[in-house]
C-alpha atoms as a PDB file:
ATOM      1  CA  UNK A   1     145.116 145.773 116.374  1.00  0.00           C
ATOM      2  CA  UNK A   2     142.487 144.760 113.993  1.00  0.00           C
ATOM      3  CA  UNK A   3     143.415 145.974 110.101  1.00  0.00           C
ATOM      4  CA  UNK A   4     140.671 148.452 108.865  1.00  0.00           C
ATOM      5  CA  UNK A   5     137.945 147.187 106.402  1.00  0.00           C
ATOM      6  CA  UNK A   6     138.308 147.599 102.567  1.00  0.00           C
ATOM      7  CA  UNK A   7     136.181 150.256 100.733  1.00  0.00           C
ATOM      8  CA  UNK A   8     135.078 147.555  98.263  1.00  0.00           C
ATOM      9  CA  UNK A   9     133.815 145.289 101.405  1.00  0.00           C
ATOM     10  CA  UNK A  10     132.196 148.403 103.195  1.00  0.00           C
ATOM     11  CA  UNK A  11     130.181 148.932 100.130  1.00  0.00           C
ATOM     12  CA  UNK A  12     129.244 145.370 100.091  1.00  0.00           C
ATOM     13  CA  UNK A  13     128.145 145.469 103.384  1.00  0.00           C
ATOM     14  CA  UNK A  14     126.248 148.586 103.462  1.00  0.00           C
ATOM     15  CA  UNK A  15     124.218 147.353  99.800  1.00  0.00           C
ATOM     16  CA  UNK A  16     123.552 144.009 101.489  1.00  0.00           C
ATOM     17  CA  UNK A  17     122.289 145.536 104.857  1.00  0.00           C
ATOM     18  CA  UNK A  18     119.835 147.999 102.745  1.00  0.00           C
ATOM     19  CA  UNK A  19     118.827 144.905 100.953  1.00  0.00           C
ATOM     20  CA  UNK A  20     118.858 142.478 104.465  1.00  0.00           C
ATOM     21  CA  UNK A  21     120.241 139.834 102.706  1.00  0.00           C
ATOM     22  CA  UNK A  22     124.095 138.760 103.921  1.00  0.00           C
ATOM     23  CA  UNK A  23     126.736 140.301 101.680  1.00  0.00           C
ATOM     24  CA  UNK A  24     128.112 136.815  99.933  1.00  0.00           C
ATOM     25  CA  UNK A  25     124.273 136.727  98.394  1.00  0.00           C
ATOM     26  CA  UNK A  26     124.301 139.937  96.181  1.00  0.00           C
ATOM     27  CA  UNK A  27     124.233 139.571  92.707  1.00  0.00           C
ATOM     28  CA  UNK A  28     125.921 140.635  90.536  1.00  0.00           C
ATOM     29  CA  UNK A  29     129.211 140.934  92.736  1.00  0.00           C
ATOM     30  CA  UNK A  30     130.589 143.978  93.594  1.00  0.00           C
ATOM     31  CA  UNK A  31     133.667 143.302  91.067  1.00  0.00           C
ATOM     32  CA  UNK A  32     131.089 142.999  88.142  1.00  0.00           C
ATOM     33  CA  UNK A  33     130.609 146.760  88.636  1.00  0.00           C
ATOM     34  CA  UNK A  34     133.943 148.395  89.577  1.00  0.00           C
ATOM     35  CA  UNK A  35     137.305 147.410  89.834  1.00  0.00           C
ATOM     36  CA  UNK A  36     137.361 146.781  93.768  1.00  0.00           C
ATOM     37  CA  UNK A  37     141.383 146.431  93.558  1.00  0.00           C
ATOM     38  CA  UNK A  38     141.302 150.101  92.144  1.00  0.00           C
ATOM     39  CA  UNK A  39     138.925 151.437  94.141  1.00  0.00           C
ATOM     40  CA  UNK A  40     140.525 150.116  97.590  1.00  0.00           C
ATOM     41  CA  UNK A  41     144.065 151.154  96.270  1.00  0.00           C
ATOM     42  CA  UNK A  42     142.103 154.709  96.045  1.00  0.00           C
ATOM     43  CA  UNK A  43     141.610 155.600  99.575  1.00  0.00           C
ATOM     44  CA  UNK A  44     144.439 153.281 100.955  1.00  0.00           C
ATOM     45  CA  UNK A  45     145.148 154.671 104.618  1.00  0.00           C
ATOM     46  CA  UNK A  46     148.181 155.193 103.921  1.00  0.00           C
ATOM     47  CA  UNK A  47     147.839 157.469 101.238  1.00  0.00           C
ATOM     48  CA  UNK A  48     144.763 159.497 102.354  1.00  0.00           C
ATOM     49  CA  UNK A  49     145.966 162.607 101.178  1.00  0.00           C
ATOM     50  CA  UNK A  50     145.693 161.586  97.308  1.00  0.00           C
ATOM     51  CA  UNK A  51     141.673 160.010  97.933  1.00  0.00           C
ATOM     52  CA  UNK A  52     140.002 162.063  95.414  1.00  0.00           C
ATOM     53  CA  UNK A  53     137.119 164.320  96.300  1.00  0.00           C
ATOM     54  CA  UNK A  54     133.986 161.788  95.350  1.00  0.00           C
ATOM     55  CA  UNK A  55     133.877 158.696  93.659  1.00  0.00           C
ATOM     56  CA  UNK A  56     130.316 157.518  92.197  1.00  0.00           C
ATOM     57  CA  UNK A  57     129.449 154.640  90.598  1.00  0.00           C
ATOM     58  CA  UNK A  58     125.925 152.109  89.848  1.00  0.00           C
ATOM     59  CA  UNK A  59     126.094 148.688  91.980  1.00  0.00           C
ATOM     60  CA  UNK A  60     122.575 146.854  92.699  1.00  0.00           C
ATOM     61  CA  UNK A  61     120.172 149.083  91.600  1.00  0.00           C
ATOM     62  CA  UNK A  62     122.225 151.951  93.890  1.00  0.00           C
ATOM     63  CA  UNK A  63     124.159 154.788  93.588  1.00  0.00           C
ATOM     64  CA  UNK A  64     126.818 154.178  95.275  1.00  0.00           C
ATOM     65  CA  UNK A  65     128.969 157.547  96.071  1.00  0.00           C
ATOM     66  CA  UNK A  66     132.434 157.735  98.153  1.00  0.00           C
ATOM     67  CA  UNK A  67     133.203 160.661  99.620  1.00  0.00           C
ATOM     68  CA  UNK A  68     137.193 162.146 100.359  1.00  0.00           C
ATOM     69  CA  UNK A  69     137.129 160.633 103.793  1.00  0.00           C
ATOM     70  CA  UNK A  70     135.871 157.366 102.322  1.00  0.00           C
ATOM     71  CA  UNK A  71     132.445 157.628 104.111  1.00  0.00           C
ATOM     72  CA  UNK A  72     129.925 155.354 101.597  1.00  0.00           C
ATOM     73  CA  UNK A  73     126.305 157.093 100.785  1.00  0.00           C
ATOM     74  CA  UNK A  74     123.827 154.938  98.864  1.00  0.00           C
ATOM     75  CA  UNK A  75     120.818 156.134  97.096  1.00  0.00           C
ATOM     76  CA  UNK A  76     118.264 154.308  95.104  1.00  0.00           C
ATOM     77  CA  UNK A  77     119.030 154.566  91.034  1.00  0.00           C
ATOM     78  CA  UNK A  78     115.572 155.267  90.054  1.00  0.00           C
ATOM     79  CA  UNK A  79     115.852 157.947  92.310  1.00  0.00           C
ATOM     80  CA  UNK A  80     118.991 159.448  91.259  1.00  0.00           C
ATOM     81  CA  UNK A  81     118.091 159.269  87.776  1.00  0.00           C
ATOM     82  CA  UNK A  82     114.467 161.090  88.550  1.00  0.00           C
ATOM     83  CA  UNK A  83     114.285 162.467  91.486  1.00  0.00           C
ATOM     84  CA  UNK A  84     110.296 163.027  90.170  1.00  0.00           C
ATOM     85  CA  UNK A  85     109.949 159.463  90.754  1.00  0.00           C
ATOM     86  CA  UNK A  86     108.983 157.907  94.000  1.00  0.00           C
ATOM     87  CA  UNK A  87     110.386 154.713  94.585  1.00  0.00           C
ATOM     88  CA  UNK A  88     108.332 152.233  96.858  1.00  0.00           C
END
């Protein structure tokens, strides 16, 4: 049996897929914006119960939001911040 991935590395992989670069070449790191530890002790399997509702937070010009069932959505900050604004 293969152990799941960690939040923190889902996120990675998800911002560097958007970005179609491979994950170890973001910058900044994900740890530069969020304590990945925390976050992955957060929706630990075996714990799922306790995952709080959302988590949202700014990584790589994202917003990066984490829902109960630790499914990752990632919208573009200028975007979130005014949705007037159309991003290109």
């Amino acid at each position: 049996m293969q152990p799941t991935q960690s939040l923190s590395l889902k996120i990675v992989d998800k911002v560097a897929e958007r970005e179609g670069v491979q994950p170890e070449e973001l910058n900044p790191p994900i740890h530069d914006a969020i304590n990945t530890d925390a976050l992955d002790s957060l929706y630990d399997a075996r714990d799922s119960e306790k995952n709080p509702s959302i988590i949202e937070f700014a990584y790589n010009g994202y917003t990066v939001t984490v829902d109960s069932r630790g499914d990752v959505d990632l919208e573009n900050r200028v975007a979130a911040l005014d949705p007037e604004k159309t991003v290109v």
